[in-house]
PDB file of N, CA and C in Angstrom:
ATOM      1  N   UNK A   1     176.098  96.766 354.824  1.00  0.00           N
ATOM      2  CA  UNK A   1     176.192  97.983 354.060  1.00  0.00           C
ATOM      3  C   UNK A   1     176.030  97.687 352.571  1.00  0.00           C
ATOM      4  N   UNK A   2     176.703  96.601 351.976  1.00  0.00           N
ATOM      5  CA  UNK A   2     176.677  96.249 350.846  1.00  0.00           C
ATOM      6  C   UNK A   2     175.122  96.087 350.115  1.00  0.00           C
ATOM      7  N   UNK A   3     174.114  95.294 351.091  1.00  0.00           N
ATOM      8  CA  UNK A   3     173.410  94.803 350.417  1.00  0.00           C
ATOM      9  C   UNK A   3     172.213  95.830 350.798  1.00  0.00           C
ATOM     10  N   UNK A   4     171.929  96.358 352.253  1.00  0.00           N
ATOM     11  CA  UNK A   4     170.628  97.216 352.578  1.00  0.00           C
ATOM     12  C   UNK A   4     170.910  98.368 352.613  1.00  0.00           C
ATOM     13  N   UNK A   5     171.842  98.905 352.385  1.00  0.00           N
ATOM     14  CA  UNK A   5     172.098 100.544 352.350  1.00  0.00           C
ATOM     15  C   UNK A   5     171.840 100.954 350.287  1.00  0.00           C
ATOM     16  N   UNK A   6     171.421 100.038 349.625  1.00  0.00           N
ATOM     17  CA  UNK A   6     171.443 100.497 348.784  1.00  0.00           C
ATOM     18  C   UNK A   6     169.912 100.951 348.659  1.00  0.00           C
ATOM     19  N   UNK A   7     168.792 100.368 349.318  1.00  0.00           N
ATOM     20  CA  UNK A   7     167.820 100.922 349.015  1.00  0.00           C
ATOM     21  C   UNK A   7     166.954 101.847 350.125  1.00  0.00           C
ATOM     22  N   UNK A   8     167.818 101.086 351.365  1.00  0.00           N
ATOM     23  CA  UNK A   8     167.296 101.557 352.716  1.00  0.00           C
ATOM     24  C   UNK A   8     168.359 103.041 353.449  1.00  0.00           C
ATOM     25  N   UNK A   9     168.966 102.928 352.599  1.00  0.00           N
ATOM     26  CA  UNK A   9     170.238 103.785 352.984  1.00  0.00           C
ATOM     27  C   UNK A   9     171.179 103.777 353.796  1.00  0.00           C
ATOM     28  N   UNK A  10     172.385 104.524 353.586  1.00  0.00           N
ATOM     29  CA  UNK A  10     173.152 103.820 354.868  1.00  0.00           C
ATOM     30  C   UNK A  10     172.649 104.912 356.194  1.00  0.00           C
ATOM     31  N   UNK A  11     171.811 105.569 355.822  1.00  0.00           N
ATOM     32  CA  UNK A  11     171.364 106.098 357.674  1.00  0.00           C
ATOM     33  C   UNK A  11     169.983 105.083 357.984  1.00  0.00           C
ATOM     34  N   UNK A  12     170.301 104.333 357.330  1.00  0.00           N
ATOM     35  CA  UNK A  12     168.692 103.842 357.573  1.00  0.00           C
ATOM     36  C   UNK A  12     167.338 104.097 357.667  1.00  0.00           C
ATOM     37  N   UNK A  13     166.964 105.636 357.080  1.00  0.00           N
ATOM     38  CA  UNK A  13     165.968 106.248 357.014  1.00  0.00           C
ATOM     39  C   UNK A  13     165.299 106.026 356.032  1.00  0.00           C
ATOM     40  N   UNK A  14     165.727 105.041 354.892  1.00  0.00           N
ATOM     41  CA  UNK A  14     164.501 104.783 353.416  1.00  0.00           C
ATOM     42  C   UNK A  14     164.955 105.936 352.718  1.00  0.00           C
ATOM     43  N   UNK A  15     163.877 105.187 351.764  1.00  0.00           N
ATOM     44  CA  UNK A  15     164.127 106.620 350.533  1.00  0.00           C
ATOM     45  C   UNK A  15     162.751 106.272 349.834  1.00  0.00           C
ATOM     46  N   UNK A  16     162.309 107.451 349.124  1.00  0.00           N
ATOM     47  CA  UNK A  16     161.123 107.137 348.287  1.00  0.00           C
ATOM     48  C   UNK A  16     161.648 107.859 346.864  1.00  0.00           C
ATOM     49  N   UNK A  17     161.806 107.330 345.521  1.00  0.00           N
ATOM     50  CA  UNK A  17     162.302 107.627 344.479  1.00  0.00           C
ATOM     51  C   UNK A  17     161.662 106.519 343.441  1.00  0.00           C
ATOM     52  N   UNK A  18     162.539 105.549 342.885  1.00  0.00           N
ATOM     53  CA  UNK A  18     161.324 104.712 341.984  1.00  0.00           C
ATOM     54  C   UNK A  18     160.690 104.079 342.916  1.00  0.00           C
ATOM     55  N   UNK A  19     160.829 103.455 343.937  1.00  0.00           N
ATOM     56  CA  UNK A  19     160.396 102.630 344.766  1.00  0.00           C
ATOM     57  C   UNK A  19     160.068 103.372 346.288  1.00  0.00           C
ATOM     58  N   UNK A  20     159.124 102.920 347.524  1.00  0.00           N
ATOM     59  CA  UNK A  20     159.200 102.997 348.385  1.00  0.00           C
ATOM     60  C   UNK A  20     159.863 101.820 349.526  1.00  0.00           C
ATOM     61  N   UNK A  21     161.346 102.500 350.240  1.00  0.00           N
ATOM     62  CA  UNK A  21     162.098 101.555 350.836  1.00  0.00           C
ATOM     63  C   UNK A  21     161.656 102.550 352.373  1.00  0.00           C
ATOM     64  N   UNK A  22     161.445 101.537 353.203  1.00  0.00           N
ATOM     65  CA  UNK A  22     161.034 101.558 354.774  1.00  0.00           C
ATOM     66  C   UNK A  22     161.812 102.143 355.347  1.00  0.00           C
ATOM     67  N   UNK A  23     161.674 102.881 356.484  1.00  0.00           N
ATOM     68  CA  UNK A  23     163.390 102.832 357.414  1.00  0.00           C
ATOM     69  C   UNK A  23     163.071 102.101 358.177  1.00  0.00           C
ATOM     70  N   UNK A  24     164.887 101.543 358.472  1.00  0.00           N
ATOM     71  CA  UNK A  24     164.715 100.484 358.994  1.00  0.00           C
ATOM     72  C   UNK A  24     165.063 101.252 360.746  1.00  0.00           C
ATOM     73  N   UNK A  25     165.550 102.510 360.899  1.00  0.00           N
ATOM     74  CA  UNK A  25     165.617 103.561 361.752  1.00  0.00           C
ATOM     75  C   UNK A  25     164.447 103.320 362.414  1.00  0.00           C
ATOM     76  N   UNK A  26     164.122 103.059 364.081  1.00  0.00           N
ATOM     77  CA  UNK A  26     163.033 103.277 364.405  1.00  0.00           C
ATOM     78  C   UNK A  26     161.618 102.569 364.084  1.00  0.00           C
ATOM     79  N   UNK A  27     162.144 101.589 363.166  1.00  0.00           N
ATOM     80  CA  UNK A  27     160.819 100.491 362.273  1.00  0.00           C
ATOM     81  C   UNK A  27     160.063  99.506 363.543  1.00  0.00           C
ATOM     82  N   UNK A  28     159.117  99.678 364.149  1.00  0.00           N
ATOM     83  CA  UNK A  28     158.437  99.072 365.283  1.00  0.00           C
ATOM     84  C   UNK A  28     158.412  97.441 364.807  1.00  0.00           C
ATOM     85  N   UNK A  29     158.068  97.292 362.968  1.00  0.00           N
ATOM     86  CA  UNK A  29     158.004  95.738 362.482  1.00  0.00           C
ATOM     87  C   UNK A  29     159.385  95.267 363.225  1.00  0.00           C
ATOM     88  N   UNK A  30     160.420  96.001 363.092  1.00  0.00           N
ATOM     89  CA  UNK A  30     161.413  95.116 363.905  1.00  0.00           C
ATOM     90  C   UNK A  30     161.465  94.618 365.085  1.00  0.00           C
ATOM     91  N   UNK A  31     160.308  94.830 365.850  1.00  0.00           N
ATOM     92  CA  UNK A  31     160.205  94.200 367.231  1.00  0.00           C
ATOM     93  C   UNK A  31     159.868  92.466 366.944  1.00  0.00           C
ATOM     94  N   UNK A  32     159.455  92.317 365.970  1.00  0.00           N
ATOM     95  CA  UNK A  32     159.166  90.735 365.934  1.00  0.00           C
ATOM     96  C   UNK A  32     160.576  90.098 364.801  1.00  0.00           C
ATOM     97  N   UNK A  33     161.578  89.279 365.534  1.00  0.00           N
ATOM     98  CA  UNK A  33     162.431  88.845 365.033  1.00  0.00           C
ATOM     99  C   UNK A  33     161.862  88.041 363.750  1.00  0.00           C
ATOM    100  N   UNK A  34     161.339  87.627 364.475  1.00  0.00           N
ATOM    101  CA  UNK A  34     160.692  86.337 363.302  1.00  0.00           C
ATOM    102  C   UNK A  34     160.223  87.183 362.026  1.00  0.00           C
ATOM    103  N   UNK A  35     159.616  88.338 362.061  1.00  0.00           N
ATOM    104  CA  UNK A  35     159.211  89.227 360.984  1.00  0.00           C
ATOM    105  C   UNK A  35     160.334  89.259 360.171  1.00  0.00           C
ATOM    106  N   UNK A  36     161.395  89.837 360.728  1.00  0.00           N
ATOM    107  CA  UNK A  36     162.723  90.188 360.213  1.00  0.00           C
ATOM    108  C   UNK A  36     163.240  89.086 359.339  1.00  0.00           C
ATOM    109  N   UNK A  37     163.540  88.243 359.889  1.00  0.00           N
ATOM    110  CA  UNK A  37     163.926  87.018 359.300  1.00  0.00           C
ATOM    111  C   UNK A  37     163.258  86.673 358.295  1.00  0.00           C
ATOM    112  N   UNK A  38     161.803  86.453 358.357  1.00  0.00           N
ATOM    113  CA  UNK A  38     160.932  86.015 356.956  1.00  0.00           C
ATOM    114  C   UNK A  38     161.464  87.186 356.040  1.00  0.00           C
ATOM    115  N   UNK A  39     161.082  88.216 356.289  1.00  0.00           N
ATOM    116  CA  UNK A  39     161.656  88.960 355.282  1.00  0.00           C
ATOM    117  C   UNK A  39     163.021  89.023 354.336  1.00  0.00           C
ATOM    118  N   UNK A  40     164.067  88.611 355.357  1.00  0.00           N
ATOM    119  CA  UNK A  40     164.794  88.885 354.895  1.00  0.00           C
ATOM    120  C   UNK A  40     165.163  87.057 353.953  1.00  0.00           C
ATOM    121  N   UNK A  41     164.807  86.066 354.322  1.00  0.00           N
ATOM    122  CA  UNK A  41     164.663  85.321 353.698  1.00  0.00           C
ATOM    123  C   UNK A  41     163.839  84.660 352.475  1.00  0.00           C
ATOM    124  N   UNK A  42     162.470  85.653 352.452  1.00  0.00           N
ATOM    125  CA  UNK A  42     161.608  84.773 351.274  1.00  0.00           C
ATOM    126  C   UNK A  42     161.196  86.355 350.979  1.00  0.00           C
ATOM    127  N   UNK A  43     161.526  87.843 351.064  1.00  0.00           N
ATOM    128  CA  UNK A  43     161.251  88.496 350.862  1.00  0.00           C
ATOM    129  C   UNK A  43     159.804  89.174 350.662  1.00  0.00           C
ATOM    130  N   UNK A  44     159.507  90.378 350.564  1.00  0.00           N
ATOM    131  CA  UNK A  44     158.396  90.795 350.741  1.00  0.00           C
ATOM    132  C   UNK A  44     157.846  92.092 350.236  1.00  0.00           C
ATOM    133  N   UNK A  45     156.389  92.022 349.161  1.00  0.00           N
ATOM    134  CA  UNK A  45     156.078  92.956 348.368  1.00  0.00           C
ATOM    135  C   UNK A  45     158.024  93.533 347.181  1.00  0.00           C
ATOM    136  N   UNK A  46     158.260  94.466 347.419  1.00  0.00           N
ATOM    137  CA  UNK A  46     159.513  94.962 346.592  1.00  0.00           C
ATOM    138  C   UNK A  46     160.490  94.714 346.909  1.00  0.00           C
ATOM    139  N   UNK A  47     160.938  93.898 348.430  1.00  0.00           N
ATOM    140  CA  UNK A  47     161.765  93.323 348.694  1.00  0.00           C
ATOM    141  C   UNK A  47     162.280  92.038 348.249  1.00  0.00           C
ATOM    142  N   UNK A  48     163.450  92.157 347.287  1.00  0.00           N
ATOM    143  CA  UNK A  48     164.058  90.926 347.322  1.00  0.00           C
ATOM    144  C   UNK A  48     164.277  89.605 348.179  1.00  0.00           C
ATOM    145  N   UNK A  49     164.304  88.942 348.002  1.00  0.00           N
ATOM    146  CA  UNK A  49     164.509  87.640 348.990  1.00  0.00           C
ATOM    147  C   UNK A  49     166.601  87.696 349.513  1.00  0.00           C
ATOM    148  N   UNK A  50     167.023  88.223 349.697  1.00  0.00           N
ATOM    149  CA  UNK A  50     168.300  88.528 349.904  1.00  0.00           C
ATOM    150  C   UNK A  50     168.772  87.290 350.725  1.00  0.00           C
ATOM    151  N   UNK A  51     168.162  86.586 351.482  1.00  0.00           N
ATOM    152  CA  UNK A  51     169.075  85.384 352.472  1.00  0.00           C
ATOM    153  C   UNK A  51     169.690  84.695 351.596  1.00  0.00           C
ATOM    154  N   UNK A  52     169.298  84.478 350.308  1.00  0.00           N
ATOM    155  CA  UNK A  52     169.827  83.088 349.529  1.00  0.00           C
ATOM    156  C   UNK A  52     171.369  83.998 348.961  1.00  0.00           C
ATOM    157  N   UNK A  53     171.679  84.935 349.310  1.00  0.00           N
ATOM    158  CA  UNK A  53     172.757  85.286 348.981  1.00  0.00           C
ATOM    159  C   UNK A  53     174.001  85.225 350.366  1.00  0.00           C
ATOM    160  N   UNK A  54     173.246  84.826 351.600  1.00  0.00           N
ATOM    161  CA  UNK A  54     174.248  84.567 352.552  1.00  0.00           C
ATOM    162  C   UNK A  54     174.024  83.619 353.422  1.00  0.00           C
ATOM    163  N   UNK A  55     174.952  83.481 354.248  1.00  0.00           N
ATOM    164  CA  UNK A  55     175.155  81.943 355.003  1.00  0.00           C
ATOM    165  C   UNK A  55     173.845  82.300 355.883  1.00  0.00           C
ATOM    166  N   UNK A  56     173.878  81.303 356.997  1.00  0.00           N
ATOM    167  CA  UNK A  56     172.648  81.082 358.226  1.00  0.00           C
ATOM    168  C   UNK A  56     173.458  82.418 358.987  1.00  0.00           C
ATOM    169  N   UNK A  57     174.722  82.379 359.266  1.00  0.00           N
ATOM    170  CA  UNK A  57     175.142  82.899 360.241  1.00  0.00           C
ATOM    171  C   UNK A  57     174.952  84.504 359.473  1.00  0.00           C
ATOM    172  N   UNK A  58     175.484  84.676 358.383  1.00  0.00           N
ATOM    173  CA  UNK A  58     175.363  86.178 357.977  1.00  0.00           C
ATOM    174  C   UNK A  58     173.975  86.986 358.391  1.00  0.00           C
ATOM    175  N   UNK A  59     173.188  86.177 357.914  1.00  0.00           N
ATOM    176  CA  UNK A  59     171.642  86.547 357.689  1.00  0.00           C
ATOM    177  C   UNK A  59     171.262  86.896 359.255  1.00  0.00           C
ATOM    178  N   UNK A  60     172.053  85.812 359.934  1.00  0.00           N
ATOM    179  CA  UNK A  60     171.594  86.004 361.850  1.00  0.00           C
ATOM    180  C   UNK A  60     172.038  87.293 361.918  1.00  0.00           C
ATOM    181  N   UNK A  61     173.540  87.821 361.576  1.00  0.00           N
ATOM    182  CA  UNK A  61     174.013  88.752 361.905  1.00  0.00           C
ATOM    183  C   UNK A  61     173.313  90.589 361.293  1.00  0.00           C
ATOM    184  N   UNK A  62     173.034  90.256 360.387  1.00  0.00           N
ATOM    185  CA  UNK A  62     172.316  91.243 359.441  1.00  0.00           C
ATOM    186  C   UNK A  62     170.985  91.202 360.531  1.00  0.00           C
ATOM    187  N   UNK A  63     170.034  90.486 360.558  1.00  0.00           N
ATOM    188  CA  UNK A  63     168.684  90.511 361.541  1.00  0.00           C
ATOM    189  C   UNK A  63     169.070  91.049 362.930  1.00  0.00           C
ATOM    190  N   UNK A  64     169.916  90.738 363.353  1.00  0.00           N
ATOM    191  CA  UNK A  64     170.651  91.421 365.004  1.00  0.00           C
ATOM    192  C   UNK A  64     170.884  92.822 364.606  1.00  0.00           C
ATOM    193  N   UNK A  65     171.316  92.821 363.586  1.00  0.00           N
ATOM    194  CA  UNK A  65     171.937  94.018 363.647  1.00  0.00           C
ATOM    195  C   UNK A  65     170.844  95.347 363.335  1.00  0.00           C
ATOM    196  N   UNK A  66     170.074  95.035 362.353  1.00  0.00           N
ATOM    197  CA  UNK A  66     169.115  96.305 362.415  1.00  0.00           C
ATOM    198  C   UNK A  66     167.960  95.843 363.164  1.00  0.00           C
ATOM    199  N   UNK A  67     168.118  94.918 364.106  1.00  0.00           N
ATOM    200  CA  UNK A  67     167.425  95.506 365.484  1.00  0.00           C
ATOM    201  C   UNK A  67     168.109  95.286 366.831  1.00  0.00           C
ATOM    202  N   UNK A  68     169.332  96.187 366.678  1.00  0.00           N
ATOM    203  CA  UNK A  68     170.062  96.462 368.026  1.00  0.00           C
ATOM    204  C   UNK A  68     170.754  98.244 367.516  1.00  0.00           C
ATOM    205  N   UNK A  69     170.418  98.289 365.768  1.00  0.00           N
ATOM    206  CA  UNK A  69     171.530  99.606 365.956  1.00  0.00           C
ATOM    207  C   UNK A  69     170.232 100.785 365.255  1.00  0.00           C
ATOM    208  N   UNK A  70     170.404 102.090 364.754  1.00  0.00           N
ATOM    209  CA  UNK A  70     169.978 102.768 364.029  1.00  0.00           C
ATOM    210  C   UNK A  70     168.435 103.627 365.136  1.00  0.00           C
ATOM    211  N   UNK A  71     169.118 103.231 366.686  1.00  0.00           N
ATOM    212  CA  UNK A  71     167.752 104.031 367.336  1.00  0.00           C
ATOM    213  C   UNK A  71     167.030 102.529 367.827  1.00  0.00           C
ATOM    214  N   UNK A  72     167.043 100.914 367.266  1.00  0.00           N
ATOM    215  CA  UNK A  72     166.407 100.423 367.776  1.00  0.00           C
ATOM    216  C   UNK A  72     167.138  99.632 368.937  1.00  0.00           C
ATOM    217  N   UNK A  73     166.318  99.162 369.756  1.00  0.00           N
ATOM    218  CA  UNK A  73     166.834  98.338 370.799  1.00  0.00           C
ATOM    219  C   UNK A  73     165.853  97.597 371.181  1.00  0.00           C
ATOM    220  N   UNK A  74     165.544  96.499 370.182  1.00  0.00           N
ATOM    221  CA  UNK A  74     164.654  95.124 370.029  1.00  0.00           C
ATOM    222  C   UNK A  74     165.791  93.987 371.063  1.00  0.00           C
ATOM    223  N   UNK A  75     165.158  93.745 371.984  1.00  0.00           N
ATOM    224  CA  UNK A  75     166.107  92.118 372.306  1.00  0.00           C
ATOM    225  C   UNK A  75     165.578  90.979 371.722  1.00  0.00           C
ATOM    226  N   UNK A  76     166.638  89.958 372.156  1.00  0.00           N
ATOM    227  CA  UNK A  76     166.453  88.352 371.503  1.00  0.00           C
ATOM    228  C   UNK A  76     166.837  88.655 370.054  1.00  0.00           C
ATOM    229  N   UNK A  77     167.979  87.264 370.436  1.00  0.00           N
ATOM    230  CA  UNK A  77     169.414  87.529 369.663  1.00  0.00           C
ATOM    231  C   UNK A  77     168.532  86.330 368.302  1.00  0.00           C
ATOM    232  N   UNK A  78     168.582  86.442 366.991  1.00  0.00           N
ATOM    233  CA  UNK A  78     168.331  85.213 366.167  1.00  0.00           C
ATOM    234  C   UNK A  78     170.093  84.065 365.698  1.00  0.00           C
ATOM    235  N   UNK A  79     169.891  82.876 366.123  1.00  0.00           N
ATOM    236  CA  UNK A  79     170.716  81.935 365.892  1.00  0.00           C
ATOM    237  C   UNK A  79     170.901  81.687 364.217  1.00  0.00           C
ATOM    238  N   UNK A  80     171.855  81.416 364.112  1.00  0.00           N
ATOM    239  CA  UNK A  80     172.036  80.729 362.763  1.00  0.00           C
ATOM    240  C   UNK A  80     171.230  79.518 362.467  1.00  0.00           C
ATOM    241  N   UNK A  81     170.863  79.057 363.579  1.00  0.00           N
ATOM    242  CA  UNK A  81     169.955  77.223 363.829  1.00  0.00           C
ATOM    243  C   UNK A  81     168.586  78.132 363.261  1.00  0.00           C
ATOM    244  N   UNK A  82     167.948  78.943 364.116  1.00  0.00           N
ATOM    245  CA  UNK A  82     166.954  79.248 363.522  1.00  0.00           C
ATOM    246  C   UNK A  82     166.538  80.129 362.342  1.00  0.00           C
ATOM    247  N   UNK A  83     168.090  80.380 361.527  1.00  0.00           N
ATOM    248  CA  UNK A  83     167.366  80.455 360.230  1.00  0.00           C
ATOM    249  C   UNK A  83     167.621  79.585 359.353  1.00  0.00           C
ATOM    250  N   UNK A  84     168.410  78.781 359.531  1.00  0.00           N
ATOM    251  CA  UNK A  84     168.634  77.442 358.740  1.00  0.00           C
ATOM    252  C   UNK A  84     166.888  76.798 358.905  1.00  0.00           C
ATOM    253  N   UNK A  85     166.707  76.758 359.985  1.00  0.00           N
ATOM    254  CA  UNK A  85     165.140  76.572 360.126  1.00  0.00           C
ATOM    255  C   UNK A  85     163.712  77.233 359.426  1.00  0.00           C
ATOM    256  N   UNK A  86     164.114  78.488 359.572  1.00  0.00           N
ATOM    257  CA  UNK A  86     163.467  79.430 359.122  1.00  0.00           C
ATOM    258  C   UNK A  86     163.859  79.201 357.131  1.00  0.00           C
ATOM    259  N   UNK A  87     164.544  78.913 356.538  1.00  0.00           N
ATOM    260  CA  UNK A  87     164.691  78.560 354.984  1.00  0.00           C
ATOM    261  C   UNK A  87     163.563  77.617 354.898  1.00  0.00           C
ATOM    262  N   UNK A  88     163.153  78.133 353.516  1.00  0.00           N
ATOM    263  CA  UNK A  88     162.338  77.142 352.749  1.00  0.00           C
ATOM    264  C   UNK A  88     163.380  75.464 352.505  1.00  0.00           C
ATOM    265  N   UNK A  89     162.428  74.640 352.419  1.00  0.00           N
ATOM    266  CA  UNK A  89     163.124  73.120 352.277  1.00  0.00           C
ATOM    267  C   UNK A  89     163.555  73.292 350.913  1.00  0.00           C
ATOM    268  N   UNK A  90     165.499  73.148 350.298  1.00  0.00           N
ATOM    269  CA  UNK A  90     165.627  72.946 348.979  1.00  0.00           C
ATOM    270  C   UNK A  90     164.871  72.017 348.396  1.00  0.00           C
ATOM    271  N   UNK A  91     164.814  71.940 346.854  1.00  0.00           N
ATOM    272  CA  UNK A  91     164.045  71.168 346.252  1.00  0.00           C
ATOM    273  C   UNK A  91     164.864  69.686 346.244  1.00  0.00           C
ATOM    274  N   UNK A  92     164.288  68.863 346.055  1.00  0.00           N
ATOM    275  CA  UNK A  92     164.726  67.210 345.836  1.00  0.00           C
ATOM    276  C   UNK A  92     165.278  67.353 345.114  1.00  0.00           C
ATOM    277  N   UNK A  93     166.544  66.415 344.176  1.00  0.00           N
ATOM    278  CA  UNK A  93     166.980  66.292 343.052  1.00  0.00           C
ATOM    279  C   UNK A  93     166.722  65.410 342.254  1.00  0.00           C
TER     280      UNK A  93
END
């Protein structure tokens, strides 16, 4: 709620005002987990990159979640392993 209801809303239907935000209500892109995940990790077009603000496991839980609630019913659950996977490699020091 904190982080995608601010642009996506909390019914999940989008909004179009300065920006155009998607709904995530009914969004067919959510049938490909893996979509979800890139997105929500390295972000896309006006989308922020938002993963680097939460753990492997949050980010799993956030990706499950808007594709199991809001009208969708996408299966195949994403692991915390595969987005620890799914992150870009930090830089060397």
């Amino acid at each position: 709620m904190a982080i995608c209801a601010a642009c996506h809303q909390a019914d999940s239907m989008g909004a179009v005002g300065a920006g155009a935000y998607p709904a995530l209500a009914g969004n067919s892109n959510l049938a490909s987990a893996d979509y979800v995940l890139r997105v929500v990790i390295r972000g896309q077009r006006g989308m922020p990159p938002v993963g680097g603000m939460m753990s492997d496991e949050q980010v799993a839980d956030v990706v499950n979640y808007v594709r199991s609630h809001f009208g969708n019913d996408y299966r195949g659950r994403v692991s915390a392993a595969a987005v620890q996977a799914a992150r870009p490699p930090s830089p060397s020091p």
